[in-house]
Protein backbone atom coordinates (compact mmCIF):
# COMPACT_ATOMS: atom_id res chain seq x y z
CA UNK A 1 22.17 13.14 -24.03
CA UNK A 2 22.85 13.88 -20.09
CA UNK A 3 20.07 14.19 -17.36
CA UNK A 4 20.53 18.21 -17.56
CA UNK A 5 18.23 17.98 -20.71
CA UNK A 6 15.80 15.16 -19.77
CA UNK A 7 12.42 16.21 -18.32
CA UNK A 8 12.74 15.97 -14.40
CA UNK A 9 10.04 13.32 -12.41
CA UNK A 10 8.95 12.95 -9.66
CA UNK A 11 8.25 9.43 -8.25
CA UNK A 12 6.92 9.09 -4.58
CA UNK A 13 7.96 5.48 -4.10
CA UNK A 14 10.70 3.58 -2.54
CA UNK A 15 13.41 3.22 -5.05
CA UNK A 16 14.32 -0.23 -5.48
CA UNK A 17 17.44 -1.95 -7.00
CA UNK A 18 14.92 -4.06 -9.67
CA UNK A 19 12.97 -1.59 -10.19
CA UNK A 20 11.79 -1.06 -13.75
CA UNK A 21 10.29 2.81 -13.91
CA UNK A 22 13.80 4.19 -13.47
CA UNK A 23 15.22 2.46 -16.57
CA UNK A 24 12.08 2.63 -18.48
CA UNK A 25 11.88 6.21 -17.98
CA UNK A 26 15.76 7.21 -18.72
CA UNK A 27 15.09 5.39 -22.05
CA UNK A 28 12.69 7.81 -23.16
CA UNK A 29 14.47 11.06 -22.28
CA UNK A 30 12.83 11.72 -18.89
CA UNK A 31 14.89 12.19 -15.40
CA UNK A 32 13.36 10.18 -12.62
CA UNK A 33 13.95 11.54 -9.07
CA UNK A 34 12.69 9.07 -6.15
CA UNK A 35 12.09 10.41 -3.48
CA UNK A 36 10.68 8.28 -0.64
CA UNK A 37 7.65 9.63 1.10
CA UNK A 38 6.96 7.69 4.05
CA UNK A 39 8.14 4.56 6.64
CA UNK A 40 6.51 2.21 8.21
CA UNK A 41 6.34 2.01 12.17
CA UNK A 42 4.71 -1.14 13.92
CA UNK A 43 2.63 -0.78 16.94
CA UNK A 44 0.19 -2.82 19.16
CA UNK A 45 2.25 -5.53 18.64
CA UNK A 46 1.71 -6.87 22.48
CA UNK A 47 -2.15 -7.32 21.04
CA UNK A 48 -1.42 -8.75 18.38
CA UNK A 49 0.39 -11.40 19.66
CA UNK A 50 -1.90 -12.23 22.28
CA UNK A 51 -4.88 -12.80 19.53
CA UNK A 52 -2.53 -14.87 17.54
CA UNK A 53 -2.11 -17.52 20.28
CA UNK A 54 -5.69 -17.95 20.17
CA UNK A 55 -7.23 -19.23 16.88
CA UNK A 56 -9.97 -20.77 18.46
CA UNK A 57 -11.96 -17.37 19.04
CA UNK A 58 -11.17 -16.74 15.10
CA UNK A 59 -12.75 -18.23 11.91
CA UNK A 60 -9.64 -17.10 10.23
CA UNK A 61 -7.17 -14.11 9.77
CA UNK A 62 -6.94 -11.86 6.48
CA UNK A 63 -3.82 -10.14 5.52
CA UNK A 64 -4.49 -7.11 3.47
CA UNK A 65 -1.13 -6.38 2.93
CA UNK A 66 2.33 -7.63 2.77
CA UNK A 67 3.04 -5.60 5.38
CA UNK A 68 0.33 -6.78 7.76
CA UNK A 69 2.13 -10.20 7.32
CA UNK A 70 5.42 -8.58 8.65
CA UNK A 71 3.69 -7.01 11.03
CA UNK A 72 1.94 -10.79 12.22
CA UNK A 73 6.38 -12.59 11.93
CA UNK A 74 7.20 -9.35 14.55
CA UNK A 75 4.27 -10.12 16.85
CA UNK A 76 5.54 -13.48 17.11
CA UNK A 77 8.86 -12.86 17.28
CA UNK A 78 9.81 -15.07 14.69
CA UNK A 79 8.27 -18.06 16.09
CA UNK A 80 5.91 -20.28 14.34
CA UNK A 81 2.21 -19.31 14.19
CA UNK A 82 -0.05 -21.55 15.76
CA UNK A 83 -0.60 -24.61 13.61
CA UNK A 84 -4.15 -24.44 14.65
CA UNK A 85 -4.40 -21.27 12.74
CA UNK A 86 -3.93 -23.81 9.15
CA UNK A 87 -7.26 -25.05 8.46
CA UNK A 88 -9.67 -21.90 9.16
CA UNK A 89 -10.88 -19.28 6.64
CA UNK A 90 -7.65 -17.86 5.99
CA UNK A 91 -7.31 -14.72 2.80
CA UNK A 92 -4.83 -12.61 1.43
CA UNK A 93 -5.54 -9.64 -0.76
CA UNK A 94 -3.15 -9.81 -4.09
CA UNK A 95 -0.21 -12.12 -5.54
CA UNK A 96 2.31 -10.18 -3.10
CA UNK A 97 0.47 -10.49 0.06
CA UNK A 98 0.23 -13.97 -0.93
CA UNK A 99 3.64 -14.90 -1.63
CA UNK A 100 4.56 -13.07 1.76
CA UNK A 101 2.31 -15.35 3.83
CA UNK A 102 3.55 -18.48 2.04
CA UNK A 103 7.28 -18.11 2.49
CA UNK A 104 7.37 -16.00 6.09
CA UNK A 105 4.51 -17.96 7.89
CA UNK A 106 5.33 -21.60 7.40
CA UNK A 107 3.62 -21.71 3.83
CA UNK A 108 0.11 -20.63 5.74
CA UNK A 109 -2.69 -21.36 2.62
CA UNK A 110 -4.23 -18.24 1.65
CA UNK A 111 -7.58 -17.33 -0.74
CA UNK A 112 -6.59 -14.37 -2.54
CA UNK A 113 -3.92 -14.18 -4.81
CA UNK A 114 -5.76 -13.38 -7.72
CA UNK A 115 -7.78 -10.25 -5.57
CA UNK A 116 -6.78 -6.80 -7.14
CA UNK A 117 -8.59 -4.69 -4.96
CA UNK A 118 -10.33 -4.74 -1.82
CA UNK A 119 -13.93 -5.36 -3.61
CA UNK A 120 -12.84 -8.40 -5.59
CA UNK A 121 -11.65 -9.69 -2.24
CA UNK A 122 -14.49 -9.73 0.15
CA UNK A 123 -16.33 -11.08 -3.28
CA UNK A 124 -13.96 -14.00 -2.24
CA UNK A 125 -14.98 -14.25 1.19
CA UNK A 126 -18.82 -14.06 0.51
CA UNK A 127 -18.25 -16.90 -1.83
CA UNK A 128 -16.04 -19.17 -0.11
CA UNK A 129 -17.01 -18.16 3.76
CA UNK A 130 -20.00 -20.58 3.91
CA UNK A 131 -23.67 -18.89 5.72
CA UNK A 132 -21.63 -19.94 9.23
CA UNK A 133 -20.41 -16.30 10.81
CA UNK A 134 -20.87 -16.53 14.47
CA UNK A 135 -16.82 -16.46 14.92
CA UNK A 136 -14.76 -13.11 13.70
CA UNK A 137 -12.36 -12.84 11.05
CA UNK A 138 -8.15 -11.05 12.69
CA UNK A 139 -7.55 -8.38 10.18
CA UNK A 140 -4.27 -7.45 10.96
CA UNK A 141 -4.14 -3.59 9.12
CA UNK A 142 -2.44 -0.24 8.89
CA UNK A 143 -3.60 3.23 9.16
CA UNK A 144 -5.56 3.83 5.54
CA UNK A 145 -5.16 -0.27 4.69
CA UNK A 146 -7.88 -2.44 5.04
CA UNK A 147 -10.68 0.25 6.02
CA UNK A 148 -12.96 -0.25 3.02
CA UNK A 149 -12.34 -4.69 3.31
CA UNK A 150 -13.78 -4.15 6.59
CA UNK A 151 -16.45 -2.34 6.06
CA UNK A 152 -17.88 -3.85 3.50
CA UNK A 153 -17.45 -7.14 5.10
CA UNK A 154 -19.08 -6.03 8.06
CA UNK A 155 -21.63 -4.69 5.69
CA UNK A 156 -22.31 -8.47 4.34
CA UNK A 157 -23.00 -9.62 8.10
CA UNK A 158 -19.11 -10.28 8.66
CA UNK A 159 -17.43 -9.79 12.37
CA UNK A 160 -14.10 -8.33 11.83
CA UNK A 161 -11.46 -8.15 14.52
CA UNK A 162 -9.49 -5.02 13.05
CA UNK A 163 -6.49 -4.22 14.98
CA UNK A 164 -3.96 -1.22 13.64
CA UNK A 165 -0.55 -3.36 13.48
CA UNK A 166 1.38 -0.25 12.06
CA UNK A 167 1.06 3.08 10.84
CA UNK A 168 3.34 5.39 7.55
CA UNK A 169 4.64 8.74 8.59
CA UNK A 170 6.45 10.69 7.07
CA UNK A 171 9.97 9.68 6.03
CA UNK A 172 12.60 11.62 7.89
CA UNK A 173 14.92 12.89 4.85
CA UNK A 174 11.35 13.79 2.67
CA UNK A 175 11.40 17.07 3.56
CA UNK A 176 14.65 17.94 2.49
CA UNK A 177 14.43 15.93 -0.45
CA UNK A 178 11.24 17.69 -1.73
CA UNK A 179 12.70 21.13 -1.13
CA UNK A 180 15.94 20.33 -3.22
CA UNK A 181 14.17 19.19 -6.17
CA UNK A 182 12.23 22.43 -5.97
CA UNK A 183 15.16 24.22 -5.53
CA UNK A 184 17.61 22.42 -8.76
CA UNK A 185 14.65 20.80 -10.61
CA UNK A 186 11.41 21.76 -12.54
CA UNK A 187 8.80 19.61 -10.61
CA UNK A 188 6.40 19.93 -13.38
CA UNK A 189 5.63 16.19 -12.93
CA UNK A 190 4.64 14.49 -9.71
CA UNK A 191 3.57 10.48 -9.81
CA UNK A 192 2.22 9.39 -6.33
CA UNK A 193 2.22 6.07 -5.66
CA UNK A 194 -0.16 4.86 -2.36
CA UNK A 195 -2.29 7.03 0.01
CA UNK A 196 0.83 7.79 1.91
CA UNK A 197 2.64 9.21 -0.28
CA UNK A 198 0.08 11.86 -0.70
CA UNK A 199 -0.40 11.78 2.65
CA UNK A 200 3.14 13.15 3.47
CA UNK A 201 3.21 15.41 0.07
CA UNK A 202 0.13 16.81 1.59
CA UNK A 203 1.76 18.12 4.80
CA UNK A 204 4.48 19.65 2.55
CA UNK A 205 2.93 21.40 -0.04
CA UNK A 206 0.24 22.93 3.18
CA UNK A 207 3.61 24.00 4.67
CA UNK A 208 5.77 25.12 2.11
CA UNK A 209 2.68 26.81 0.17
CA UNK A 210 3.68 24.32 -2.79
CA UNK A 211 1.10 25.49 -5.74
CA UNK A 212 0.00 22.74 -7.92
CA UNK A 213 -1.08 24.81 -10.73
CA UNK A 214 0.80 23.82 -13.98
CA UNK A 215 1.64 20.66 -12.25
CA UNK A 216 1.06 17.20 -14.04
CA UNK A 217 -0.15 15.35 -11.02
CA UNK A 218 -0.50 11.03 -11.79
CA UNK A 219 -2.06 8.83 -9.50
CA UNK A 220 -0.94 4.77 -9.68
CA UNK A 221 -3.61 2.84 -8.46
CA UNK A 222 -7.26 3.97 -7.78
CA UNK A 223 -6.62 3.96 -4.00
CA UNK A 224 -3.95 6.70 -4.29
CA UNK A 225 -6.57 8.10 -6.78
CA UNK A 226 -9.21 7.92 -4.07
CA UNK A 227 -6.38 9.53 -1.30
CA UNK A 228 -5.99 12.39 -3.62
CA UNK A 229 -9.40 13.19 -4.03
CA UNK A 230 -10.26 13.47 -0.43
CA UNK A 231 -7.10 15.16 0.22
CA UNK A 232 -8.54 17.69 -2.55
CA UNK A 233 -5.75 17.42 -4.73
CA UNK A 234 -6.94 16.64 -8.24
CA UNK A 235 -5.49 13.82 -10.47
CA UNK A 236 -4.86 14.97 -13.90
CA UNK A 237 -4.13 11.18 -14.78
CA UNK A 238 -4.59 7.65 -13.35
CA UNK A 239 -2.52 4.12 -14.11
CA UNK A 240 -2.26 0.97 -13.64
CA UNK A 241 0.57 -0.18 -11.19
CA UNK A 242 2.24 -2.85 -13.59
CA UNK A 243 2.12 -0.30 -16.67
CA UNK A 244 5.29 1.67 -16.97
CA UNK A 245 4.62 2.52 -21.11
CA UNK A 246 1.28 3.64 -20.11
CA UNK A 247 2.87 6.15 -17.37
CA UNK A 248 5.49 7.33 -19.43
CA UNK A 249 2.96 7.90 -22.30
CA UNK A 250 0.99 9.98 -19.99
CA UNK A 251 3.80 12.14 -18.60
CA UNK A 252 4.72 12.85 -22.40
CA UNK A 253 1.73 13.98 -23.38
């Protein structure tokens, strides 16, 4: 049967060459369209390098993202961080965060990998930190990642060094993209996957005058969930990140 008669989706993600919706989902008579929603842009990077060569005014750095590790290899221009950075309270949130700070910063030991969500992390921290909390933790972060880490930390008597290492906009071609699968596809079926990928489908549907009604609108992950719901667009459907079946079941129905 060709894509003309399989059900058109939507996917707001970066399309990958391994990735395994896009097969998953032609397998089952659907028609996934990626369209990429947002890039990355680093800033403060000056900052950020500055704090780095001092890890004696830190009690350790937490990456809450794979992309606040990148952000930490440009700072220091692909130099070595600061072996003195090794021993102190060092955290990562998730398996991919971890495996980023491993293999780009000089295998740098993490707590973490097992963390699935902010919460379960700074349970971490509380456990392994020790009652010692006189020196702040470098928090690396982007604009929407690592808000609700650092407030609860601060909440639990934490000092948190935050500094915004990069920040999503829009991706250039999303526009167009969007408006051509209006215009040659029925977008009854939008998946968003992150906060900034409703984000930028926010500023398009607000300036196009894109009505959701009839729309199947999925959220993966309960932070894009969370994005959604103070963006006021309502999630007919949430799933986990690592369940394809469950997505696809979900779009059928």
């Amino acid at each position: 049967m060709g894509d003309r008669n399989k059900r058109p989706v939507i996917l707001l993600k970066v399309p990958t060459s391994d990735d395994s919706y896009g097969s998953a989902m032609r397998n089952h008579n659907l028609d996934p369209i990626f369209i990429t929603p947002s890039h990355f842009v680093f800033k403060n990077l000056k900052q950020l390098q500055a704090k780095l060569q001092e890890p004696h005014k830190y009690a350790g750095i937490i990456f809450a993202a794979p992309r606040c590790v990148q952000a930490v290899n440009e700072a220091l221009d692909k130099a070595p961080l600061p072996s003195c950075w090794r021993p102190l309270h060092n955290y990562s949130l998730g398996k991919n965060t971890h495996s980023s700070v491993w293999f780009t910063l000089q295998n740098l030991p993490t707590l973490g990998d097992h963390a699935i969500n902010a919460n379960n992390l700074c349970d971490l921290i509380v456990e392994t930190f020790g009652p010692k909390r006189d020196l702040p933790l470098l928090m690396p972060c982007g604009n929407g990642v690592g808000q609700t880490l650092r407030l609860r930390l601060v909440a639990q008597g934490f000092r948190v060094d935050a500094i915004e290492v990069y920040e999503s906009k829009s991706h250039p071609e999303f526009v167009n993209q969007m408006r051509h699968a209006m215009k040659f596809k029925r977008m009854e079926t939008i998946v968003f996957f992150g906060p900034s990928s409703v984000r930028s489908a926010l500023e398009f549907f607000e300036n196009y005058n894109v009505s959701l009604k009839d729309r199947k609108l999925i959220a993966v992950g309960s932070g894009t969930e969370k994005a959604m719901k103070d963006a006021g667009i309502k999630a007919d459907a949430i799933v986990n990140s690592t369940d394809v079946d469950q997505l696809i079941r979900i779009i059928k129905t």
